[in-house]
PDB file of N, CA and C in Angstrom:
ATOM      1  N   UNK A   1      -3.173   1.485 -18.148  1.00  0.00           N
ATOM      2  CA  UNK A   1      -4.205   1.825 -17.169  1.00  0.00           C
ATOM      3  C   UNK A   1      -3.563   1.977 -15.785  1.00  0.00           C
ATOM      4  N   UNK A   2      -4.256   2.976 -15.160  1.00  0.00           N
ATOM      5  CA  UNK A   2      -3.578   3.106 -13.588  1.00  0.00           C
ATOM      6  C   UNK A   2      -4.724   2.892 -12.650  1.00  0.00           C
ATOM      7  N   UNK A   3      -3.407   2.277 -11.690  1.00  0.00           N
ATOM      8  CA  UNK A   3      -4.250   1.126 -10.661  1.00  0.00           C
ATOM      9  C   UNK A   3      -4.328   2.399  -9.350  1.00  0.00           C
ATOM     10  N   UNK A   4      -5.421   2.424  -9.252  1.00  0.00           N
ATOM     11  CA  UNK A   4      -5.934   3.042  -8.066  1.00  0.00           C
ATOM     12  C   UNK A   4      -5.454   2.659  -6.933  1.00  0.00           C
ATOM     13  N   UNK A   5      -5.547   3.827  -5.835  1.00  0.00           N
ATOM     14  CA  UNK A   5      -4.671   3.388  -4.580  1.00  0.00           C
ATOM     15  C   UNK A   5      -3.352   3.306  -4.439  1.00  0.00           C
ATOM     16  N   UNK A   6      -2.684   3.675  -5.504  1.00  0.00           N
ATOM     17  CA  UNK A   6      -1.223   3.203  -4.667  1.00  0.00           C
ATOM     18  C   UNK A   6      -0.395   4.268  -3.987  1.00  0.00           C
ATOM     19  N   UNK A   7       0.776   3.786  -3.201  1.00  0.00           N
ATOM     20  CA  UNK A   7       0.863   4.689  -2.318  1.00  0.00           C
ATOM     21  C   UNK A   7       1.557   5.863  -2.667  1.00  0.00           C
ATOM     22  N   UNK A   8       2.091   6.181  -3.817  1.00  0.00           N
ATOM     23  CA  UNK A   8       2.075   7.650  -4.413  1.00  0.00           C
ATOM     24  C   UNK A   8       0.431   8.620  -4.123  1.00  0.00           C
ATOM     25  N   UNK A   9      -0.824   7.981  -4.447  1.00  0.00           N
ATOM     26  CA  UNK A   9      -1.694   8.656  -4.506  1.00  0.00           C
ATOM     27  C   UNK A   9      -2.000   8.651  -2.987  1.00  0.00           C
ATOM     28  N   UNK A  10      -2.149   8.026  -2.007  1.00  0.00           N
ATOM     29  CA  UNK A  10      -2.562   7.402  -0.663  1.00  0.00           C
ATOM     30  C   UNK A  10      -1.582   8.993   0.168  1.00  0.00           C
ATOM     31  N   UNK A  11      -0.007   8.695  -0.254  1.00  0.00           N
ATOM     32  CA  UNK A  11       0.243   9.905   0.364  1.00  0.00           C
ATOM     33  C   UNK A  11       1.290  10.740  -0.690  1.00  0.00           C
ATOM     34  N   UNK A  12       0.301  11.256  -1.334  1.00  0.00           N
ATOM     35  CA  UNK A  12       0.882  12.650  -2.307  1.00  0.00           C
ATOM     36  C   UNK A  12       2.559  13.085  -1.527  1.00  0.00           C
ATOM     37  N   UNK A  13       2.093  13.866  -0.943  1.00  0.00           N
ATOM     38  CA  UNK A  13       2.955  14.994  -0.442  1.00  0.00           C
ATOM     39  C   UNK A  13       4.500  14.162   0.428  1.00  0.00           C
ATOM     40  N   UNK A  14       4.352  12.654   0.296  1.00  0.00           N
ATOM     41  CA  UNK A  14       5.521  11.995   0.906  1.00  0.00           C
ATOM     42  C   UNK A  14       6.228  11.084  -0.098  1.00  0.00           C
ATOM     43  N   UNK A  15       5.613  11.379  -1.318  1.00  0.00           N
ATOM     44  CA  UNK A  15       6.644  10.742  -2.648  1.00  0.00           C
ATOM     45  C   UNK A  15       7.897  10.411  -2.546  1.00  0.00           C
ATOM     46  N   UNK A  16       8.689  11.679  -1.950  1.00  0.00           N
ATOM     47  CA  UNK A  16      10.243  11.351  -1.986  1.00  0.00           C
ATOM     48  C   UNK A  16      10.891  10.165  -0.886  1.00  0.00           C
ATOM     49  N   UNK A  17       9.768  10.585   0.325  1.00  0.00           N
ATOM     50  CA  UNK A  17      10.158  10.146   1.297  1.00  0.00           C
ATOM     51  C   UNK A  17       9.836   8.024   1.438  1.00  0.00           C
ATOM     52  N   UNK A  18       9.120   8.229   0.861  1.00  0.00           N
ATOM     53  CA  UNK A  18       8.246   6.733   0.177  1.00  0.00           C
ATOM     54  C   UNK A  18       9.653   6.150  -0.633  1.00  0.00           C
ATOM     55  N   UNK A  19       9.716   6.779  -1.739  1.00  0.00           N
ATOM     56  CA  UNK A  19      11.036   5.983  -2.554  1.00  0.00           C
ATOM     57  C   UNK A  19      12.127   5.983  -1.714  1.00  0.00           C
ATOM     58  N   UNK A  20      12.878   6.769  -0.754  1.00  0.00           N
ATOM     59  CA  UNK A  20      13.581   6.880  -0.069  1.00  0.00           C
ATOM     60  C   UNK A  20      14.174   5.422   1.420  1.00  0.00           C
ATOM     61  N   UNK A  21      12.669   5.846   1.958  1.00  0.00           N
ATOM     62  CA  UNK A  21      12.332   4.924   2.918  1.00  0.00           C
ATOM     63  C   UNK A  21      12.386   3.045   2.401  1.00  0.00           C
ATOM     64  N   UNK A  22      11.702   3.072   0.709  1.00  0.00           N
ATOM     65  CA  UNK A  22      11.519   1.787   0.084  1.00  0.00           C
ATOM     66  C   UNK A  22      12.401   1.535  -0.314  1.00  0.00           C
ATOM     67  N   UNK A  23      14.022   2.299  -0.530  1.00  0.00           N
ATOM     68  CA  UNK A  23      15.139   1.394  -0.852  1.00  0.00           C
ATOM     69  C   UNK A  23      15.979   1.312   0.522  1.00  0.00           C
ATOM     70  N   UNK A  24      15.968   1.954   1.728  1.00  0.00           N
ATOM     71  CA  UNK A  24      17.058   2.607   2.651  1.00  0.00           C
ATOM     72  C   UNK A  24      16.548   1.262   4.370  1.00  0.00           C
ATOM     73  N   UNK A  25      15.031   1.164   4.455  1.00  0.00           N
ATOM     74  CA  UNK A  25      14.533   0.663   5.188  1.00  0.00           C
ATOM     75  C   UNK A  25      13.510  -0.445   5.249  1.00  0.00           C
ATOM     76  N   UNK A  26      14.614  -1.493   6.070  1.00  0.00           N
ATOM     77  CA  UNK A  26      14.177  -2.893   5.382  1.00  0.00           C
ATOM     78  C   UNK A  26      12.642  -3.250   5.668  1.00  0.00           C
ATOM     79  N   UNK A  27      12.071  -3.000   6.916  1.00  0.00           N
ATOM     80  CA  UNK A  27      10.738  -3.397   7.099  1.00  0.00           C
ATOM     81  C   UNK A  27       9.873  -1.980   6.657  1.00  0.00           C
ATOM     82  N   UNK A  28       9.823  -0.971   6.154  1.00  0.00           N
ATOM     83  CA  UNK A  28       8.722  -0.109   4.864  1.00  0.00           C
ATOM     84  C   UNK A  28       9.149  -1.136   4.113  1.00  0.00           C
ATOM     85  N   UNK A  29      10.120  -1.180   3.090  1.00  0.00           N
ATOM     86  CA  UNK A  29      10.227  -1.862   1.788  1.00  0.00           C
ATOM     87  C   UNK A  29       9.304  -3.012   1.992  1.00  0.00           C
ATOM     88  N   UNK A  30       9.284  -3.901   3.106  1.00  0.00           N
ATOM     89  CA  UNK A  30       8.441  -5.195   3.188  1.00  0.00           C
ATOM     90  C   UNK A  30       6.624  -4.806   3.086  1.00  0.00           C
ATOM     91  N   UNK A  31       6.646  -3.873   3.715  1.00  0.00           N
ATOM     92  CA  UNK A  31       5.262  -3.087   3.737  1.00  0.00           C
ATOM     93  C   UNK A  31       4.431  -2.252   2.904  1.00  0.00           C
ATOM     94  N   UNK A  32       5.813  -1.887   2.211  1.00  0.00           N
ATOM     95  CA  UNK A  32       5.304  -0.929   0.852  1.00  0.00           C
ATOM     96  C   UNK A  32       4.813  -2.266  -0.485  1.00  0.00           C
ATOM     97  N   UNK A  33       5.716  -3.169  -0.228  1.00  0.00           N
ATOM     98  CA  UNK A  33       5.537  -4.041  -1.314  1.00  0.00           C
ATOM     99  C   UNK A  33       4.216  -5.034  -0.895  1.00  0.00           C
ATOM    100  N   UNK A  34       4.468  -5.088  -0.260  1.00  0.00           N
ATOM    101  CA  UNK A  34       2.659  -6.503   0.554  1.00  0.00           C
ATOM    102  C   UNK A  34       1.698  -5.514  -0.136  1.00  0.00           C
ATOM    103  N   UNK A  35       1.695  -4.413   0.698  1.00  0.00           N
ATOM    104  CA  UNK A  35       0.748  -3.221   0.097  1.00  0.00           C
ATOM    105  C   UNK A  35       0.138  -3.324  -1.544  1.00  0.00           C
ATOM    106  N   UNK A  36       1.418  -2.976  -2.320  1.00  0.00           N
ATOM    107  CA  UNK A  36       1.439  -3.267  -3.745  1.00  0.00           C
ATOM    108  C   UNK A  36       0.722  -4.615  -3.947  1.00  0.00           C
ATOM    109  N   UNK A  37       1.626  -5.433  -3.393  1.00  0.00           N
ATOM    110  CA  UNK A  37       0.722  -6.767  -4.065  1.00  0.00           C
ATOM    111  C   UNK A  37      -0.350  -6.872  -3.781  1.00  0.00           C
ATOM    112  N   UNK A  38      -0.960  -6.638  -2.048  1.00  0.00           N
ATOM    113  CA  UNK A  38      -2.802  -6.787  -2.141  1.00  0.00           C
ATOM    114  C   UNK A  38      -3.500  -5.520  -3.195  1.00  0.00           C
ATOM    115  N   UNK A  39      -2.689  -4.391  -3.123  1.00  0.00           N
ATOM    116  CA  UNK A  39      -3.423  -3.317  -3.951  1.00  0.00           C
ATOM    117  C   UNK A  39      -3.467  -3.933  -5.606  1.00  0.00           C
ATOM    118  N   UNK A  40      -2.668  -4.681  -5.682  1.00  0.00           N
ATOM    119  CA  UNK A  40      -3.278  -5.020  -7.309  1.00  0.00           C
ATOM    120  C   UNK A  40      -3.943  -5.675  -7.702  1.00  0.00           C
ATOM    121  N   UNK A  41      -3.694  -6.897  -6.599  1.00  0.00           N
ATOM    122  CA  UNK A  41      -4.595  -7.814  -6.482  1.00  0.00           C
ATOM    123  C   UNK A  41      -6.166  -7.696  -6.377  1.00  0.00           C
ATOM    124  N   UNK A  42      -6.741  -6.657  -5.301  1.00  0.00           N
ATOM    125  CA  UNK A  42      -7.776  -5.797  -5.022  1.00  0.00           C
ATOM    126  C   UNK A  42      -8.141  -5.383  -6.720  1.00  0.00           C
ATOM    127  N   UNK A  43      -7.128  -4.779  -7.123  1.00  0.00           N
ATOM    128  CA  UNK A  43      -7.445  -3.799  -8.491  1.00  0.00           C
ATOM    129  C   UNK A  43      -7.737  -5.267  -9.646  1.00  0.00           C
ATOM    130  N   UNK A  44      -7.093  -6.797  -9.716  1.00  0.00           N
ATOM    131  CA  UNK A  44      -7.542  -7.143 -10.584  1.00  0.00           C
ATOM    132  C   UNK A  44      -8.687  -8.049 -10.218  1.00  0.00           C
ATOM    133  N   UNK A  45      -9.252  -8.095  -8.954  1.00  0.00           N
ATOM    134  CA  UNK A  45     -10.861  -8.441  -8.877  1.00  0.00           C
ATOM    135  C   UNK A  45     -11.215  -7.854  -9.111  1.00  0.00           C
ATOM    136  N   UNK A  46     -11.590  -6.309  -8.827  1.00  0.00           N
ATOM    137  CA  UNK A  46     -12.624  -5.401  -8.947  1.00  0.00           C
ATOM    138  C   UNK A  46     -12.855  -5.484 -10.759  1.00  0.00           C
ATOM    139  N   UNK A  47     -11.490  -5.564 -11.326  1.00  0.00           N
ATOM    140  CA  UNK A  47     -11.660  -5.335 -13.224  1.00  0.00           C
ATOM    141  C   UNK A  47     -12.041  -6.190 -13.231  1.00  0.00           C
ATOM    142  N   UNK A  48     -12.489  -7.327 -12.664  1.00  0.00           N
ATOM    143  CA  UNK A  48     -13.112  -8.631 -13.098  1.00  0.00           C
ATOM    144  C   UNK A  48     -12.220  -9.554 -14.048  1.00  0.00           C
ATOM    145  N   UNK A  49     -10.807  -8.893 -13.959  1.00  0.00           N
ATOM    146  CA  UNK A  49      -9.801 -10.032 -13.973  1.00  0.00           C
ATOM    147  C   UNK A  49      -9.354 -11.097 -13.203  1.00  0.00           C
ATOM    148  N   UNK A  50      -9.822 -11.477 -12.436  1.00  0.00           N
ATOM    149  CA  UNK A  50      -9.285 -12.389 -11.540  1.00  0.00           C
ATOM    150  C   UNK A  50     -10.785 -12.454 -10.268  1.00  0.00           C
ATOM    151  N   UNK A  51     -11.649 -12.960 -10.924  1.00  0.00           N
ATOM    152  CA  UNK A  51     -12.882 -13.514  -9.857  1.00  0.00           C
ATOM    153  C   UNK A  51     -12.709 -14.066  -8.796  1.00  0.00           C
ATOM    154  N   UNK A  52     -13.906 -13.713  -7.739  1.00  0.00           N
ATOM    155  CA  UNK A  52     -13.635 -14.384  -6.341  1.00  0.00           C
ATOM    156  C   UNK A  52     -14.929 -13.668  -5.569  1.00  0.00           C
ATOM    157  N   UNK A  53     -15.108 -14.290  -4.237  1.00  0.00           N
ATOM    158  CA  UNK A  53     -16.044 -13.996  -3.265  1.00  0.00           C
ATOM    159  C   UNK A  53     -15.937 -12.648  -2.878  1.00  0.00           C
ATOM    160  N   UNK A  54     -17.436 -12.193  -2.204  1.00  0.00           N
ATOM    161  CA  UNK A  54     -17.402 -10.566  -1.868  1.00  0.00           C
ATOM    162  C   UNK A  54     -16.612 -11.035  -0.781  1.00  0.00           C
ATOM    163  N   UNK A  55     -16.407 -11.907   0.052  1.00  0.00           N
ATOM    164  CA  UNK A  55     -15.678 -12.069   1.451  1.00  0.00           C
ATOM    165  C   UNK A  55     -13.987 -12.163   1.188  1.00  0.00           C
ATOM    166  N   UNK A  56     -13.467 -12.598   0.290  1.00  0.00           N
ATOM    167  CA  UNK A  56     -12.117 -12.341  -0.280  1.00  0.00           C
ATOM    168  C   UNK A  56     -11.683 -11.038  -0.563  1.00  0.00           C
ATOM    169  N   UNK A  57     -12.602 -10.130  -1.298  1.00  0.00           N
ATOM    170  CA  UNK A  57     -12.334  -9.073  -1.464  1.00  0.00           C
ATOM    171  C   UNK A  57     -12.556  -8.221  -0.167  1.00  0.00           C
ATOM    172  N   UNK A  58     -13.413  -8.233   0.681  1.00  0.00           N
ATOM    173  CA  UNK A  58     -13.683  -7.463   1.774  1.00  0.00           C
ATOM    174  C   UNK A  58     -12.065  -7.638   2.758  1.00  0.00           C
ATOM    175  N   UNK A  59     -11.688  -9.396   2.706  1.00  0.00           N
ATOM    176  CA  UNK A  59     -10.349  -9.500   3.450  1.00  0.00           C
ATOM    177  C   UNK A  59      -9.391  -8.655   2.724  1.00  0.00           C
ATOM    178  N   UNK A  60      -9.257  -8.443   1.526  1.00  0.00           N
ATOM    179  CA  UNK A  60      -8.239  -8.032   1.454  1.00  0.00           C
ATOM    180  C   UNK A  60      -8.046  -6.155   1.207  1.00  0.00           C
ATOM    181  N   UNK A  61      -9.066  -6.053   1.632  1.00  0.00           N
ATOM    182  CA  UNK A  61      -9.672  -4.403   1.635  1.00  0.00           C
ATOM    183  C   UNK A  61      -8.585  -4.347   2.570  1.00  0.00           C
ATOM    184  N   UNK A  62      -9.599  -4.831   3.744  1.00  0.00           N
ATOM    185  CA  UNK A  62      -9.275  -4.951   5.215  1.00  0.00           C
ATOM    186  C   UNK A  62      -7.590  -5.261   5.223  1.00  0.00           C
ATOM    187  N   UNK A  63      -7.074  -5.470   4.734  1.00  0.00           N
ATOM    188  CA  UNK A  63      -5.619  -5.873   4.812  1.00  0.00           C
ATOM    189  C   UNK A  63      -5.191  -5.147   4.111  1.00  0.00           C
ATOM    190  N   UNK A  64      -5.618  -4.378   3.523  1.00  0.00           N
ATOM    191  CA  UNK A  64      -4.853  -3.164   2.541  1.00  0.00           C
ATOM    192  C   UNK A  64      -4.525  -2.459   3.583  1.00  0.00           C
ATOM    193  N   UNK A  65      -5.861  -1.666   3.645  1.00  0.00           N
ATOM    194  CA  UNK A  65      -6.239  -0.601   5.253  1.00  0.00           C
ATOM    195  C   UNK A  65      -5.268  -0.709   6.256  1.00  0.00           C
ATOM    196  N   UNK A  66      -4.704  -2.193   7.021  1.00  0.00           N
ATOM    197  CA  UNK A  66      -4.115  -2.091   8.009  1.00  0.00           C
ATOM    198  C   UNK A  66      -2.495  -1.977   7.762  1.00  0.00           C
ATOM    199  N   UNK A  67      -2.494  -2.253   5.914  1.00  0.00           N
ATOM    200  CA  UNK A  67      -0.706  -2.351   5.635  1.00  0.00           C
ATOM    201  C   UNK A  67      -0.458  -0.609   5.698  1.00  0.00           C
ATOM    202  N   UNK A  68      -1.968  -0.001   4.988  1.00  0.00           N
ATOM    203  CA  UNK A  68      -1.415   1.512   4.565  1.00  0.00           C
ATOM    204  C   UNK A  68      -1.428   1.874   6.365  1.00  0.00           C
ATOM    205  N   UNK A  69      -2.005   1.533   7.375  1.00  0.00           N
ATOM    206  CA  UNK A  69      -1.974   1.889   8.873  1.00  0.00           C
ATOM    207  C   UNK A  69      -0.275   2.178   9.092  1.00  0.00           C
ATOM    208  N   UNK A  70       0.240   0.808   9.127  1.00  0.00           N
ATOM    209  CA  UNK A  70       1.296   0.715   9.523  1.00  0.00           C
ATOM    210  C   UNK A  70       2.632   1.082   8.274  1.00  0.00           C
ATOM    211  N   UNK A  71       1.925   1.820   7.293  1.00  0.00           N
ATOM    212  CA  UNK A  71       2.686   2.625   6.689  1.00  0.00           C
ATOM    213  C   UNK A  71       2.784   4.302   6.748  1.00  0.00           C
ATOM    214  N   UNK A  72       1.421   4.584   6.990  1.00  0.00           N
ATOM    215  CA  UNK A  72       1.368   5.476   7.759  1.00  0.00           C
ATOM    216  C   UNK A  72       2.101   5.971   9.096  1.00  0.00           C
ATOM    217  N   UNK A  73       2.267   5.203   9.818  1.00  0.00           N
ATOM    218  CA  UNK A  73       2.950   5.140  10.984  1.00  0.00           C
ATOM    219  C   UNK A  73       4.038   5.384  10.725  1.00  0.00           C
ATOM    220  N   UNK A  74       5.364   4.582  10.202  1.00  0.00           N
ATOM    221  CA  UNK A  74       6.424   4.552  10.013  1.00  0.00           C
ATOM    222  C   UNK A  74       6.678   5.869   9.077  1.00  0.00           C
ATOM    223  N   UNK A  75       5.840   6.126   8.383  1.00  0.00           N
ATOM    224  CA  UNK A  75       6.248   7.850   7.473  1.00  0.00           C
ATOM    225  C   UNK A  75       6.125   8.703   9.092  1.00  0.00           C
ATOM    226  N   UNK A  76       5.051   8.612   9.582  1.00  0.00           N
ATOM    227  CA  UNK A  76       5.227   9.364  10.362  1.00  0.00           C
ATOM    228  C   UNK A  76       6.183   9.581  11.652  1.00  0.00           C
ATOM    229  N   UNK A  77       6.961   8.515  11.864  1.00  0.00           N
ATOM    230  CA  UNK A  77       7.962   8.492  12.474  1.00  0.00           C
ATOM    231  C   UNK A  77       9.346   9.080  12.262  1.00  0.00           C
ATOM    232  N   UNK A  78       9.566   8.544  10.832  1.00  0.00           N
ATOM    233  CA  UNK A  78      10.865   9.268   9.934  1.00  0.00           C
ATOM    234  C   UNK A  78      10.550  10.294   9.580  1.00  0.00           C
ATOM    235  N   UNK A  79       9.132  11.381   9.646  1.00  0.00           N
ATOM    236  CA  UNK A  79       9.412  12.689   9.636  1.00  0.00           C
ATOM    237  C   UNK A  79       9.284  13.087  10.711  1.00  0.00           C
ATOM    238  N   UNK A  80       9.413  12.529  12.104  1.00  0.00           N
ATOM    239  CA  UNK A  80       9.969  12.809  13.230  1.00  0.00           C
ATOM    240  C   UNK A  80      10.928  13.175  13.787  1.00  0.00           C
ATOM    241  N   UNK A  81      11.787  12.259  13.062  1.00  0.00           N
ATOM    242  CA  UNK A  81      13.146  11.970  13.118  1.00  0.00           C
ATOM    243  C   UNK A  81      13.890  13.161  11.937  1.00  0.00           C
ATOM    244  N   UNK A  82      13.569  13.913  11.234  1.00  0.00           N
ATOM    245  CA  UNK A  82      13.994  14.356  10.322  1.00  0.00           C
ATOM    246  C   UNK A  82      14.167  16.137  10.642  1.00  0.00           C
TER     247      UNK A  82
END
């Protein structure tokens, strides 16, 4: 089964630059991976694998949102730079 959200789907068109950035640059790699872990985490409440409060899940929406922010950012910097 595939877990919704991750950042292949979030940003299509920067695939290469994503794997690139996640072995080459130490703070993406830290960001890409937090990301991953709340995004699965997110993905195994919602399957109702792993129960919890609507307010747990809303935090960690909310903390998805601000990891993909500041992943966003940094793609958009290194295709600045490029």
């Amino acid at each position: 089964m595939r877990i919704p959200h991750e950042l292949g789907d979030e940003f299509p068109d920067q695939a290469s630059l994503i794997g690139r950035l996640t072995k080459t640059n130490y703070e993406f790699g830290r960001l890409a991976g937090a990301y991953d872990g709340v995004n699965r985490q997110i993905w195994r409440i919602e399957s109702e694998d792993e129960p919890t409060s609507d307010e747990v899940l809303e935090e960690l929406k909310k903390r998805r949102l601000l990891l993909k922010d500041d992943i966003e950012a940094l793609l958009t910097k290194e295709q600045r730079r490029m």
